[in-house]
N, C-alpha and C. Protein backbone atom coordinates (compact mmCIF):
# COMPACT_ATOMS: atom_id res chain seq x y z
N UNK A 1 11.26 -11.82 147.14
CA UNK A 1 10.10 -12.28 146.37
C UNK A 1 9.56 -11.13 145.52
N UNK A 2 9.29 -11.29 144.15
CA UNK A 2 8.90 -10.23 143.26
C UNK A 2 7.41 -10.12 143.14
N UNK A 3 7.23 -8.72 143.49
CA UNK A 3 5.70 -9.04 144.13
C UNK A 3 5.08 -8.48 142.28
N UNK A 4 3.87 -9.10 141.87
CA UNK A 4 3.32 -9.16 140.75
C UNK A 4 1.76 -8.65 141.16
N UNK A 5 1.71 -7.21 140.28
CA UNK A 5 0.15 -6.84 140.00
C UNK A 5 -0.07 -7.42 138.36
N UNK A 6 -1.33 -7.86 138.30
CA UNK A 6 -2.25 -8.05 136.82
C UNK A 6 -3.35 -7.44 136.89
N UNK A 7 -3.33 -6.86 135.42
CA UNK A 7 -4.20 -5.90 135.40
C UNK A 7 -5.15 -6.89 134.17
N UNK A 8 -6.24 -6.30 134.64
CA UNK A 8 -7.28 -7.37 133.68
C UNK A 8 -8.70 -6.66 133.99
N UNK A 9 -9.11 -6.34 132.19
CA UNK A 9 -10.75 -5.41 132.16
C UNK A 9 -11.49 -6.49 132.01
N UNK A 10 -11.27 -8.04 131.63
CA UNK A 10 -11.98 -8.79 131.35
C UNK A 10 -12.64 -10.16 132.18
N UNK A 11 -12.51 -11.49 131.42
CA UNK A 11 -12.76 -12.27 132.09
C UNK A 11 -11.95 -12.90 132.72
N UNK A 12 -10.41 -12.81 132.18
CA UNK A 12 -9.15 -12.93 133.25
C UNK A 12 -8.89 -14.31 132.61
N UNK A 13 -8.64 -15.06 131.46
CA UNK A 13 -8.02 -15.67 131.30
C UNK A 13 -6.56 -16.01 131.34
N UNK A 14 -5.86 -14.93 130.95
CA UNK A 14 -4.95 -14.98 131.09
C UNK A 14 -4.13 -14.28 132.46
N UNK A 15 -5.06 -13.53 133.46
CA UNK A 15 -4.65 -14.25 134.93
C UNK A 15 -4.71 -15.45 135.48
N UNK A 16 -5.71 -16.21 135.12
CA UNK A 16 -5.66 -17.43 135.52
C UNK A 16 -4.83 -18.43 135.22
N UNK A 17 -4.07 -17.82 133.98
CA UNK A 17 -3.32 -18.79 133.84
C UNK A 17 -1.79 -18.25 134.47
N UNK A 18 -1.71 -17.29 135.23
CA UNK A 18 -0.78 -16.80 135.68
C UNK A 18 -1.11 -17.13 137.16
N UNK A 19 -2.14 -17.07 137.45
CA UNK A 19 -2.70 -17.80 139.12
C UNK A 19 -1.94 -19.20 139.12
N UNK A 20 -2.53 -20.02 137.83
CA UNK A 20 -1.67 -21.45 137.51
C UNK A 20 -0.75 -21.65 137.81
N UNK A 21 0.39 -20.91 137.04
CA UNK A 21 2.08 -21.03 137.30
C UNK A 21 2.35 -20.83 138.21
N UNK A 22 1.56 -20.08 139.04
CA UNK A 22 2.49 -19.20 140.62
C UNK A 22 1.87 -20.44 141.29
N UNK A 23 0.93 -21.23 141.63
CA UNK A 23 0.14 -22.09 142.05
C UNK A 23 1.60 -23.39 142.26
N UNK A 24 1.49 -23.19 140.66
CA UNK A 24 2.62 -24.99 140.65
C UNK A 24 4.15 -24.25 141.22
N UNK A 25 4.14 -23.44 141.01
CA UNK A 25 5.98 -22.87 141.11
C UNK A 25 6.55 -22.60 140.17
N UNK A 26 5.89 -22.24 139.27
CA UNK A 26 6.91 -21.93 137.76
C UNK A 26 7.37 -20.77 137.83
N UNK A 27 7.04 -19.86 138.57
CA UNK A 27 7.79 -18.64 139.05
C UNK A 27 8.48 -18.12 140.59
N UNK A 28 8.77 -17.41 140.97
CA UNK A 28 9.67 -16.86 141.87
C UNK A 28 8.83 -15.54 142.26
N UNK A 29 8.12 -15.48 142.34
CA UNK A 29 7.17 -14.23 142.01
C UNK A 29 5.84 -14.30 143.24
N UNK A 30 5.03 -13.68 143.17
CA UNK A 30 3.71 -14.06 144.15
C UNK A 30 2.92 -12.17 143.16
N UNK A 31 1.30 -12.78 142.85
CA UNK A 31 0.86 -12.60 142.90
C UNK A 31 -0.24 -11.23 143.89
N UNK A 32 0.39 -10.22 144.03
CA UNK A 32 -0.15 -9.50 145.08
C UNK A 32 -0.71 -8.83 145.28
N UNK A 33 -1.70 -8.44 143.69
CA UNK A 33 -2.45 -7.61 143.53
C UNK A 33 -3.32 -7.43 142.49
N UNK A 34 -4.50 -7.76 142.20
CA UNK A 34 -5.36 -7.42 141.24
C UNK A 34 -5.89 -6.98 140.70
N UNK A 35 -6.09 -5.84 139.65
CA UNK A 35 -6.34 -4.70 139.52
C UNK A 35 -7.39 -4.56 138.02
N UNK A 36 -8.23 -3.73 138.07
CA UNK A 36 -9.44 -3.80 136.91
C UNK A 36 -10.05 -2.41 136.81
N UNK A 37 -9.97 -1.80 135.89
CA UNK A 37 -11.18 -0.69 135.67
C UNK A 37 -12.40 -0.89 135.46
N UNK A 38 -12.72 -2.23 135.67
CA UNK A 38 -14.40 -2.86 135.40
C UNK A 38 -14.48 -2.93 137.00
N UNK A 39 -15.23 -2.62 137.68
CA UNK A 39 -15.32 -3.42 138.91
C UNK A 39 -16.19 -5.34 138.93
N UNK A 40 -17.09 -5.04 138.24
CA UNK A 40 -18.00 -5.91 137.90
C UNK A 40 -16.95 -7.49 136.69
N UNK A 41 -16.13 -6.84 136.45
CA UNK A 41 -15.25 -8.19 135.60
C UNK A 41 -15.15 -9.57 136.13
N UNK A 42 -15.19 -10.46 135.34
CA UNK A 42 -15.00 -12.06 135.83
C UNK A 42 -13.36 -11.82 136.70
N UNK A 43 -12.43 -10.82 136.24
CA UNK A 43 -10.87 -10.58 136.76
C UNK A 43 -11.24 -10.00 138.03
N UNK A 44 -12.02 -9.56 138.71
CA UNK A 44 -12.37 -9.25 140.29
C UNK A 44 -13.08 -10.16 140.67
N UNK A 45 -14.12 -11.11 140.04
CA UNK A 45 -14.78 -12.10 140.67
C UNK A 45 -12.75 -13.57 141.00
N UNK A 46 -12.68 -13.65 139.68
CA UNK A 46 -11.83 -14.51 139.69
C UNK A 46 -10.68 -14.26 141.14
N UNK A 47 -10.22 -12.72 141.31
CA UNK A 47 -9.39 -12.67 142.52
C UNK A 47 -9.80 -12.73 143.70
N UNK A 48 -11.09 -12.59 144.08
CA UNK A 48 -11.83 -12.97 145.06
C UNK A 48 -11.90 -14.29 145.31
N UNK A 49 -12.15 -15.10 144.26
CA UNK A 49 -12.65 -16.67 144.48
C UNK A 49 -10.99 -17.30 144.92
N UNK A 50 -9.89 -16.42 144.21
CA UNK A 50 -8.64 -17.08 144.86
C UNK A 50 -8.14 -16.25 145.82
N UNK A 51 -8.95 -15.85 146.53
CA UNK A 51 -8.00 -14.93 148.18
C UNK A 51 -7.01 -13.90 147.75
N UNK A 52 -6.98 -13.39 146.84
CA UNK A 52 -5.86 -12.17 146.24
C UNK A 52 -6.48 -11.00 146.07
N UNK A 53 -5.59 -9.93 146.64
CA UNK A 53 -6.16 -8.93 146.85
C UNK A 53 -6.86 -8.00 145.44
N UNK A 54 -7.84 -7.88 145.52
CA UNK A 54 -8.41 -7.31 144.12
C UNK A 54 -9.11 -5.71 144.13
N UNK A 55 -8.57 -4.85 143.42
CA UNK A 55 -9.14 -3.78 143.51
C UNK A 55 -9.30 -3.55 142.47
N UNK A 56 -10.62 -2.55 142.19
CA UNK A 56 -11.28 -1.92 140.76
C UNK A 56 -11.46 -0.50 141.39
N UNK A 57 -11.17 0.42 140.33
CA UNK A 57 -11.47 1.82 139.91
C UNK A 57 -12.07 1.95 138.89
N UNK A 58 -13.09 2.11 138.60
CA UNK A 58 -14.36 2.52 137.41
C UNK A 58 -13.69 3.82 136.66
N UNK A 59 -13.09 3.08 135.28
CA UNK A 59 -12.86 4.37 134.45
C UNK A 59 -14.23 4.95 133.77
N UNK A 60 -15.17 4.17 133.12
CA UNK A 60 -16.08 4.86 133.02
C UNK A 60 -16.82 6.08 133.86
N UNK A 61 -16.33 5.95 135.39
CA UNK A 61 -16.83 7.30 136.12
C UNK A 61 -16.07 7.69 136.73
N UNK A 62 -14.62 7.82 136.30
CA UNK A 62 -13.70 8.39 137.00
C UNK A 62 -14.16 10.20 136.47
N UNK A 63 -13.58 10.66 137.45
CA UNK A 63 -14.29 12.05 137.18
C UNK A 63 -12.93 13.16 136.13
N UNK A 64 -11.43 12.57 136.31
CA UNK A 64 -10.59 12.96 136.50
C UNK A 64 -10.15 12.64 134.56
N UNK A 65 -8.64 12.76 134.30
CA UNK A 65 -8.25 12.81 133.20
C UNK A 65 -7.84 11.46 132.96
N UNK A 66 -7.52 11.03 131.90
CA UNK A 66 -6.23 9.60 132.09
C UNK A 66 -5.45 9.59 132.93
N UNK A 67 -4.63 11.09 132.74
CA UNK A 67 -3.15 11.11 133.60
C UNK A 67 -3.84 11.22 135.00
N UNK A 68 -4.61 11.41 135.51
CA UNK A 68 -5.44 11.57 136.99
C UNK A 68 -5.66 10.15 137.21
N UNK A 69 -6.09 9.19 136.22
CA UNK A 69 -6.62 8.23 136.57
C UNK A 69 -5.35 7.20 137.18
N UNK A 70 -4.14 7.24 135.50
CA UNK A 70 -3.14 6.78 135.93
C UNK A 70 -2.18 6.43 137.51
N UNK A 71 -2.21 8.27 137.85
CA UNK A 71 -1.74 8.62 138.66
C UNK A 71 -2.47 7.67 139.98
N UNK A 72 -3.79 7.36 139.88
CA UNK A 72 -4.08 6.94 141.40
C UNK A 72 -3.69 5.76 141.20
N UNK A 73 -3.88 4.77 139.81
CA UNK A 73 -3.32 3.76 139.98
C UNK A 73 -1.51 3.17 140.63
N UNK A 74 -0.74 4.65 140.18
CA UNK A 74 0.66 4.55 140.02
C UNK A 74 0.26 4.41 141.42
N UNK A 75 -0.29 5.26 142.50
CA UNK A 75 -0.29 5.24 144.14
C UNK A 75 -0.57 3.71 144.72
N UNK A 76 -1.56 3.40 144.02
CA UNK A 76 -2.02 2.25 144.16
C UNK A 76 -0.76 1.06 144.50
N UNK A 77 -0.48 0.83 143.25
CA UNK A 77 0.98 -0.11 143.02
C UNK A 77 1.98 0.09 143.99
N UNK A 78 2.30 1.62 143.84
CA UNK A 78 3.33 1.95 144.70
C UNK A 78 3.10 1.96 146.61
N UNK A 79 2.19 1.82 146.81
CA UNK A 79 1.44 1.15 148.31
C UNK A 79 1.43 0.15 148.37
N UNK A 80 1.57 -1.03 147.40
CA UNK A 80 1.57 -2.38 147.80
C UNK A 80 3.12 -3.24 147.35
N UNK A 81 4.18 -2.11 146.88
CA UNK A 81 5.34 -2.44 146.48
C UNK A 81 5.10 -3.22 145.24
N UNK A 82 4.66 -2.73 144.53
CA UNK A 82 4.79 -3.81 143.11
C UNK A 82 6.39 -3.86 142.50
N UNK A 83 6.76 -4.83 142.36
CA UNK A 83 7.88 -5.09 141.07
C UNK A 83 7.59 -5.01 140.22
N UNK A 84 6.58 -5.88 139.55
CA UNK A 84 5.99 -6.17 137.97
C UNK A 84 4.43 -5.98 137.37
N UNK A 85 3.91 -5.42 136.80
CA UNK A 85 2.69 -5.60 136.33
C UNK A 85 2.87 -6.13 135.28
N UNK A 86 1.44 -6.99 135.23
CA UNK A 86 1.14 -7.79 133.84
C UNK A 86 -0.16 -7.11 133.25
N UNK A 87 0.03 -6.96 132.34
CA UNK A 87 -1.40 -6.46 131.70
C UNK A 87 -1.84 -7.72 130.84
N UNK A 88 -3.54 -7.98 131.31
CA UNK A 88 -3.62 -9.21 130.72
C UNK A 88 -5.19 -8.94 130.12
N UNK A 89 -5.39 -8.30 129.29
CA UNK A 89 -6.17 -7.77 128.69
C UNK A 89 -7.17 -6.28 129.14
N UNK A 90 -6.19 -5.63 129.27
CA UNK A 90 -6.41 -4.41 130.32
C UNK A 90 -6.70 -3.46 129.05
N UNK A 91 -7.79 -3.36 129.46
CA UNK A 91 -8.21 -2.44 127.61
C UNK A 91 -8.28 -0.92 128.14
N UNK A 92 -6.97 -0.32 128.47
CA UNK A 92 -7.16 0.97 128.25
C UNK A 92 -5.81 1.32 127.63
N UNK A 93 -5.64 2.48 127.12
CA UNK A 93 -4.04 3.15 127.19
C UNK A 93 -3.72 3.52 128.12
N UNK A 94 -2.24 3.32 128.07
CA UNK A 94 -1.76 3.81 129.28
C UNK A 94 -0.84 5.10 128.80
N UNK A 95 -0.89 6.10 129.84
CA UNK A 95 -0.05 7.16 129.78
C UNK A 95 1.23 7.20 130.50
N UNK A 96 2.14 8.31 130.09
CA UNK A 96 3.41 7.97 130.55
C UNK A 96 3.18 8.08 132.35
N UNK A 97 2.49 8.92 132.83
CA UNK A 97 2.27 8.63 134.08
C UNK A 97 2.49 7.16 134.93
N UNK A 98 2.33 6.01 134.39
CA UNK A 98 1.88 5.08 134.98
C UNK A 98 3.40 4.22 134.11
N UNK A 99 3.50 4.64 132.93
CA UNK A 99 4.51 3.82 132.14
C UNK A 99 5.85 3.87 132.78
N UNK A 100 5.75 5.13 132.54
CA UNK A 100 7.77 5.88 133.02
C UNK A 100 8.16 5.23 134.63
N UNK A 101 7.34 5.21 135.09
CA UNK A 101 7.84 4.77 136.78
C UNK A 101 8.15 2.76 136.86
N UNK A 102 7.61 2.66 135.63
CA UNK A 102 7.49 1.35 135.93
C UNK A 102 8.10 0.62 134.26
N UNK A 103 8.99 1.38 133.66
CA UNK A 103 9.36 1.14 132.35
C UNK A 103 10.34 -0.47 132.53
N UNK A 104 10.25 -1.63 131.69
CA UNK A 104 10.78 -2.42 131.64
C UNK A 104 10.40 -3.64 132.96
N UNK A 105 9.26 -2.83 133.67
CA UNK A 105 8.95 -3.65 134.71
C UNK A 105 7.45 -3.75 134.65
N UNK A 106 6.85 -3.67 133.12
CA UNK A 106 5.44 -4.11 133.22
C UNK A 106 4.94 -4.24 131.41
N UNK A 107 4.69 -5.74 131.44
CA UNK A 107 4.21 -6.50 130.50
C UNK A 107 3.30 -6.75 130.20
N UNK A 108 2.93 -7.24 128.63
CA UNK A 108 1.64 -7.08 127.91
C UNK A 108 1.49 -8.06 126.91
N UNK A 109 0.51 -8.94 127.03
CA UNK A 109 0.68 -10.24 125.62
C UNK A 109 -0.43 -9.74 124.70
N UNK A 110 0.14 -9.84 123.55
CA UNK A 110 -0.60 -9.57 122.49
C UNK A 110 -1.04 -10.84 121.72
N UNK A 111 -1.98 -11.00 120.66
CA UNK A 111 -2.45 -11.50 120.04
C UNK A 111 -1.94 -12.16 118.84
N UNK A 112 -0.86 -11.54 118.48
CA UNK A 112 -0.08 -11.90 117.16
C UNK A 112 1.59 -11.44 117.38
N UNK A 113 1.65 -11.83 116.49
CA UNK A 113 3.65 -11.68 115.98
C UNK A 113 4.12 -10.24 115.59
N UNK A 114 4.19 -9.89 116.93
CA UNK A 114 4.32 -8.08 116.92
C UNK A 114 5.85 -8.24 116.02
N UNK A 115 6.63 -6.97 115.48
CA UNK A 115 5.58 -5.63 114.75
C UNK A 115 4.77 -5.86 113.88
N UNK A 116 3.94 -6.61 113.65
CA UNK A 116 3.15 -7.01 112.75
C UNK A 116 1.83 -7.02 113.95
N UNK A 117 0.68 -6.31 112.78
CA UNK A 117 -0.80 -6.55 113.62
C UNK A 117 -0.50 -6.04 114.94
N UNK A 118 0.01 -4.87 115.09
CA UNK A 118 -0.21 -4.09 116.33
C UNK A 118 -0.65 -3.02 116.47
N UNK A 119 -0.39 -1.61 117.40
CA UNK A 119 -0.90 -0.93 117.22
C UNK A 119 -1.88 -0.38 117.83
N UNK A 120 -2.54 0.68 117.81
CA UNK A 120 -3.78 1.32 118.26
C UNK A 120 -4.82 0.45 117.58
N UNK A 121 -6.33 0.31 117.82
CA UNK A 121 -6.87 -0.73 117.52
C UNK A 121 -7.20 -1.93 117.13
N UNK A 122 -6.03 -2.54 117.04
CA UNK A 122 -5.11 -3.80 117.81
C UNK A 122 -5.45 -4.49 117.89
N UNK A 123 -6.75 -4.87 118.79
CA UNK A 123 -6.32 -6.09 119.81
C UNK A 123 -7.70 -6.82 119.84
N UNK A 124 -7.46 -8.42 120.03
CA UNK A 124 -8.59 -9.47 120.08
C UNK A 124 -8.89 -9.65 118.85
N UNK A 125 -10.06 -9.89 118.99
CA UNK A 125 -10.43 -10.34 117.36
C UNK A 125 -9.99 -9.71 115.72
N UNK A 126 -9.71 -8.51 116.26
CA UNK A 126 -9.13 -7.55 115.43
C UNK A 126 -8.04 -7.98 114.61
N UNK A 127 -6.98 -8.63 115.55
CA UNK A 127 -6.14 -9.37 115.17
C UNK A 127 -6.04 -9.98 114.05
N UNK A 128 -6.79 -10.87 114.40
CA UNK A 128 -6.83 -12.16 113.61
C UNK A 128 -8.05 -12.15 112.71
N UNK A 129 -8.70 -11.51 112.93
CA UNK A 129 -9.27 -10.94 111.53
C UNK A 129 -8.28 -10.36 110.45
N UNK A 130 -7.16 -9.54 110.82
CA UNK A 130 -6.71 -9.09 110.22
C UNK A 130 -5.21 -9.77 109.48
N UNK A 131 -5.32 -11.24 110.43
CA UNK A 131 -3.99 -12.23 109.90
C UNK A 131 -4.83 -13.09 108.98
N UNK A 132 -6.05 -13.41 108.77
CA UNK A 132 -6.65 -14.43 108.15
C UNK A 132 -7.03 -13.25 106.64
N UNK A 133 -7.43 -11.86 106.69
CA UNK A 133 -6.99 -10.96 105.84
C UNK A 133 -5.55 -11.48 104.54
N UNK A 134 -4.93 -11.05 105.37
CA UNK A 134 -3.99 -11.01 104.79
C UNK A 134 -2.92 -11.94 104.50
N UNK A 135 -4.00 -13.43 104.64
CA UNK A 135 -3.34 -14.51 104.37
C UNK A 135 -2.10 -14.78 105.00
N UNK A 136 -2.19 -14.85 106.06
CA UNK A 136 -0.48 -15.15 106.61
C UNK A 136 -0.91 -16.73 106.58
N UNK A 137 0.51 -16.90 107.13
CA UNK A 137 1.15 -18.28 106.79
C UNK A 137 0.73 -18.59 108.45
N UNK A 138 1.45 -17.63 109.56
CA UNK A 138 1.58 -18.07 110.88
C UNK A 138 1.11 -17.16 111.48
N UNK A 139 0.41 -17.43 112.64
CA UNK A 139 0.55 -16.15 113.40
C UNK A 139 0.63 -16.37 114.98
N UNK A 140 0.19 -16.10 116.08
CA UNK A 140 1.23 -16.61 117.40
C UNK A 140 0.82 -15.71 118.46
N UNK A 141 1.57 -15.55 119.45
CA UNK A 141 1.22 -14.19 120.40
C UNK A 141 2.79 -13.62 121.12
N UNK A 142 2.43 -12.55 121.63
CA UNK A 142 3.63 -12.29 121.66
C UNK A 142 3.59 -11.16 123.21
N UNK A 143 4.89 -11.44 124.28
CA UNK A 143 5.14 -10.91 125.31
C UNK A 143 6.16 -10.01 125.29
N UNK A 144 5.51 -8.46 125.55
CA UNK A 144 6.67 -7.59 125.39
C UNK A 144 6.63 -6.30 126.34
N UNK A 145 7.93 -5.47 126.64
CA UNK A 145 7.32 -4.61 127.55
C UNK A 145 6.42 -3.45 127.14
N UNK A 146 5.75 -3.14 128.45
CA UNK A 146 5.18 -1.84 127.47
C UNK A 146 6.02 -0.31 127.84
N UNK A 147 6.01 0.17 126.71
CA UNK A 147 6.32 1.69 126.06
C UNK A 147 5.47 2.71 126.03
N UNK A 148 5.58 3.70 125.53
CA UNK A 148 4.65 5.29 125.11
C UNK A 148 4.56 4.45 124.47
N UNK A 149 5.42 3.82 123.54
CA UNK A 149 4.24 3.32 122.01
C UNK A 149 3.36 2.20 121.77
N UNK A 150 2.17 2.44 121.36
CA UNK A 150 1.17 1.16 121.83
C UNK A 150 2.07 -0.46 120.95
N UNK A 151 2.34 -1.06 121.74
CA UNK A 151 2.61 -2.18 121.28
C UNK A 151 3.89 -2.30 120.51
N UNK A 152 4.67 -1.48 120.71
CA UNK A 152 5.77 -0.92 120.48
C UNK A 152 7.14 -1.26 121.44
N UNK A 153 6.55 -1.70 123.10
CA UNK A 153 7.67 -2.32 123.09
C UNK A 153 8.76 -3.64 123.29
N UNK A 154 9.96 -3.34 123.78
CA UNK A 154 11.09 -4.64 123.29
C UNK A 154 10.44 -5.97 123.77
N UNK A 155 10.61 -6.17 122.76
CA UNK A 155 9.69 -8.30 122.86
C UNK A 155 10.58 -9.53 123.53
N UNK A 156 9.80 -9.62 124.36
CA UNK A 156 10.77 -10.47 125.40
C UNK A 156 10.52 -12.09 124.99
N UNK A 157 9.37 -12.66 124.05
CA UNK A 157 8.84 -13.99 124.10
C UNK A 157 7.74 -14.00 122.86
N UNK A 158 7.94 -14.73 121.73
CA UNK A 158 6.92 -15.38 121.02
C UNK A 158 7.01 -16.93 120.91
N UNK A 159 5.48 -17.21 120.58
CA UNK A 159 5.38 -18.38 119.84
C UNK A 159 4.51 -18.25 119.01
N UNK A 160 4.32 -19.21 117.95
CA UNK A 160 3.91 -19.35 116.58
C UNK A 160 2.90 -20.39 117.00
N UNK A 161 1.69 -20.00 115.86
CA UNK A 161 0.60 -21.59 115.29
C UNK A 161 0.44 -21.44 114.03
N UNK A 162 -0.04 -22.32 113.43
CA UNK A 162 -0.10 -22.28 111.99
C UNK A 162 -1.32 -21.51 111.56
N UNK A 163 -1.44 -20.89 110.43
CA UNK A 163 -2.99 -20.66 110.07
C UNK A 163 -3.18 -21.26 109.20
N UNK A 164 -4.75 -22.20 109.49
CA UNK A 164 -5.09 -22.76 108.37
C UNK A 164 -6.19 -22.40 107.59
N UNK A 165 -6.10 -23.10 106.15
CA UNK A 165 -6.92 -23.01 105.45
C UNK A 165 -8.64 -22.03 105.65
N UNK A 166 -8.63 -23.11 106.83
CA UNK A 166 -10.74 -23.17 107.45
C UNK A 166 -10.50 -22.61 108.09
N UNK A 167 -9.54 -21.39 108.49
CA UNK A 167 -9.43 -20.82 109.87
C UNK A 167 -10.71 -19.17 109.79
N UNK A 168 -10.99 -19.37 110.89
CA UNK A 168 -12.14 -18.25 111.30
C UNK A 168 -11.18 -17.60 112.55
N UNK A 169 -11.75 -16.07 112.54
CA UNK A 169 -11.41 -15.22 113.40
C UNK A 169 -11.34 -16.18 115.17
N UNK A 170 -12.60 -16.70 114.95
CA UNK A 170 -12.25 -17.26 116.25
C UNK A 170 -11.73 -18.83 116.51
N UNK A 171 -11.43 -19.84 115.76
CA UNK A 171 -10.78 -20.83 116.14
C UNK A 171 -9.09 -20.35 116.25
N UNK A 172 -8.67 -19.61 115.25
CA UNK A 172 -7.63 -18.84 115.29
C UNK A 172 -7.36 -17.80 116.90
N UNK A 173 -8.20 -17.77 116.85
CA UNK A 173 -7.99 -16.94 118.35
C UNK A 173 -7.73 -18.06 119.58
N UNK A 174 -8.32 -19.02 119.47
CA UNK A 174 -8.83 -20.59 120.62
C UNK A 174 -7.15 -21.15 120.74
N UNK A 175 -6.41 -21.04 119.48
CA UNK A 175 -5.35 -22.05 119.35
C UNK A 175 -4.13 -20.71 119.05
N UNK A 176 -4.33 -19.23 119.43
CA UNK A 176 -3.61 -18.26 120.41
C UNK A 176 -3.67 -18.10 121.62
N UNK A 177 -4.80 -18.27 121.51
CA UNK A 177 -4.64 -18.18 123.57
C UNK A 177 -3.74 -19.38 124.21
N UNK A 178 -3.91 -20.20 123.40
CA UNK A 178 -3.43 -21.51 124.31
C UNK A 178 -1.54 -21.22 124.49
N UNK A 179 -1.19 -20.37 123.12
CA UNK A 179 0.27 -20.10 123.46
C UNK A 179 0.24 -19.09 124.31
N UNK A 180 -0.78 -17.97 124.25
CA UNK A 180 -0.73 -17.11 125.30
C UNK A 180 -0.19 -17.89 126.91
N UNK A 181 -1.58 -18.26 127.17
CA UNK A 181 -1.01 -19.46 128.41
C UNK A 181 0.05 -19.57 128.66
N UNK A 182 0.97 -20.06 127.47
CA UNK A 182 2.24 -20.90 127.79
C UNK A 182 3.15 -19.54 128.27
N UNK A 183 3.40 -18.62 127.00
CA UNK A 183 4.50 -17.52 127.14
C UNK A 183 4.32 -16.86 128.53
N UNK A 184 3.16 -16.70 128.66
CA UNK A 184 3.53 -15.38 129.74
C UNK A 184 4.00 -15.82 130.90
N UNK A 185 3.62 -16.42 131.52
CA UNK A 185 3.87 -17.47 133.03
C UNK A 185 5.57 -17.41 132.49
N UNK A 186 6.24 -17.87 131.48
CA UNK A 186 7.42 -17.73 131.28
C UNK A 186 8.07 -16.83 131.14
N UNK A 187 7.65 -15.62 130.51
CA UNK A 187 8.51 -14.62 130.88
C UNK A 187 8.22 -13.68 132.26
N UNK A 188 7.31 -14.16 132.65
CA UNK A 188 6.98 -13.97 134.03
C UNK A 188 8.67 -14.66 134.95
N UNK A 189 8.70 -15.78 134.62
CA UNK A 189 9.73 -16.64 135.48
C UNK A 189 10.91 -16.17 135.26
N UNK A 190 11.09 -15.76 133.55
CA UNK A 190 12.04 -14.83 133.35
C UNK A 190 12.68 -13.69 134.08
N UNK A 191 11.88 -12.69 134.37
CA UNK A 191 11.51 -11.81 134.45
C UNK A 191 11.86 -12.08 136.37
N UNK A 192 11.46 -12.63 136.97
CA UNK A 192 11.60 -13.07 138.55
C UNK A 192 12.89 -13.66 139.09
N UNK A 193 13.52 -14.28 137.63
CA UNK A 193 14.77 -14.79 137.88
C UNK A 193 16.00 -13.86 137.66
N UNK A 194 15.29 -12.94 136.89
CA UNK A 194 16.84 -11.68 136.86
C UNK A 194 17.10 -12.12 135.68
N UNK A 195 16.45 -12.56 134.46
CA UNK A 195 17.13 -12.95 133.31
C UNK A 195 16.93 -12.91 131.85
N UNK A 196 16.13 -10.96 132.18
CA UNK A 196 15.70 -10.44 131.29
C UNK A 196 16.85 -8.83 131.30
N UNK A 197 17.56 -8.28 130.19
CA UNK A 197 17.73 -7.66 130.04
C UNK A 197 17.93 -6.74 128.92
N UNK A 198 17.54 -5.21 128.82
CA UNK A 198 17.29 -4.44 127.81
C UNK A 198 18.35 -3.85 127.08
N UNK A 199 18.75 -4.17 126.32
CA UNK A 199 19.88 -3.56 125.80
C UNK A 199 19.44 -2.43 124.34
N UNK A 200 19.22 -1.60 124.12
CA UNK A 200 19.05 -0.44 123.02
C UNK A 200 17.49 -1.16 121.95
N UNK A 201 17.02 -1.06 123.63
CA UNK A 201 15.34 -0.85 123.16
C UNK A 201 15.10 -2.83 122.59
N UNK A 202 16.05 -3.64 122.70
CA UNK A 202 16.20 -5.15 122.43
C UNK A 202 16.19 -6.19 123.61
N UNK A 203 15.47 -7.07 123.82
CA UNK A 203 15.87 -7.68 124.85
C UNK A 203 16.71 -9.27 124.59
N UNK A 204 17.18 -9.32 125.54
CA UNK A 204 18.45 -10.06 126.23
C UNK A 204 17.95 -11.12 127.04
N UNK A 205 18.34 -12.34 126.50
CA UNK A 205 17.37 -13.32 127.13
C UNK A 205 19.02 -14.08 127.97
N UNK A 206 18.96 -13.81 129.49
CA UNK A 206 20.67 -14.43 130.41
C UNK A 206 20.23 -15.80 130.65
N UNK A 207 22.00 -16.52 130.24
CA UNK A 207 21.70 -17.63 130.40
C UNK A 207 21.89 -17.53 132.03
């Protein structure tokens, strides 16, 4: 069984919708750890209200560096045997500390149709402020692993929505999340079934 940490600074939507899938069986996976630099987040209330183990470390008063901070998390994971982390709106950077040990075995959904609209200041509304900018046609979300480079790495899963006309930063965001939802739980299943693989920084979707 592939044991799964999610990491989440927020209100945990998109754990919940990963609580969902593991709930019905859409994965092979279990849920085994919850993890937040907010202690106070709806993503520690939410793992509480479903019996999963939830821990927070306060980066705002960590006393230590990133790579210090990293590091207790890497202990963390590595005490409860993680296979996979999901980052599901985990608003910090991560350093190679925490990356390198766990390269190709911890995922991140973004907001739009990476390499496009990624990047260091990136993410949420930012986004899609910045697809309704620049007039795109489509824009979508997208599941990929993470790298040293922010948002940079190999993309395991998109889907597309249209942008329209009347679109505002946030209805555009309402009718991303909803593909969010869909992708990740799937390459989650992916990912549990053995049927993700990296070939020169590209991924490999096995039949």
């Amino acid at each position: 069984m592939i044991k799964i940490a999610v990491f989440a600074s927020g209100g945990g939507s998109n754990l919940q919708a990963l609580i969902d899938a593991q709930d019905a069986g859409l994965f092979k996976g279990k849920i085994a750890l919850i993890f937040s630099n907010v202690p106070e987040s709806g993503a520690m209330e939410r793992g509480e209200n479903e019996r999963i183990e939830s821990v927070a470390i306060a980066s705002k008063e960590y006393p230590g560096s990133r790579e210090a901070y990293d590091a207790e998390v890497l202990r963390l994971c590595e005490s409860k045997k993680i296979d996979l982390i999901c980052l599901a709106g985990y608003m910090r950077i991560l350093t190679p500390v925490l990356i390198k040990p766990f390269l190709y075995k911890m995922m991140n959904v973004h907001p739009g149709l990476l390499p496009k609209f990624g990047g260091e200041g990136m993410y949420g509304h930012h986004v899609h402020e910045a697809v309704i900018k620049a007039k795109e046609k489509e824009s979508g979300a997208t599941v990929h692993f993470v790298t040293e480079g922010v948002d940079a790495g190999p993309i395991i899963l998109q889907g597309n929505v249209k942008v329209q006309l009347n679109d505002t930063p946030e209805t555009l965001a309402e009718r991303v999340l909803k593909v969010e939802h869909q992708i990740y739980p799937e390459a989650v299943r992916l990912f549990c079934e053995g049927k993700i693989k990296v070939v020169d920084n590209r991924v490999r979707i096995l039949n």
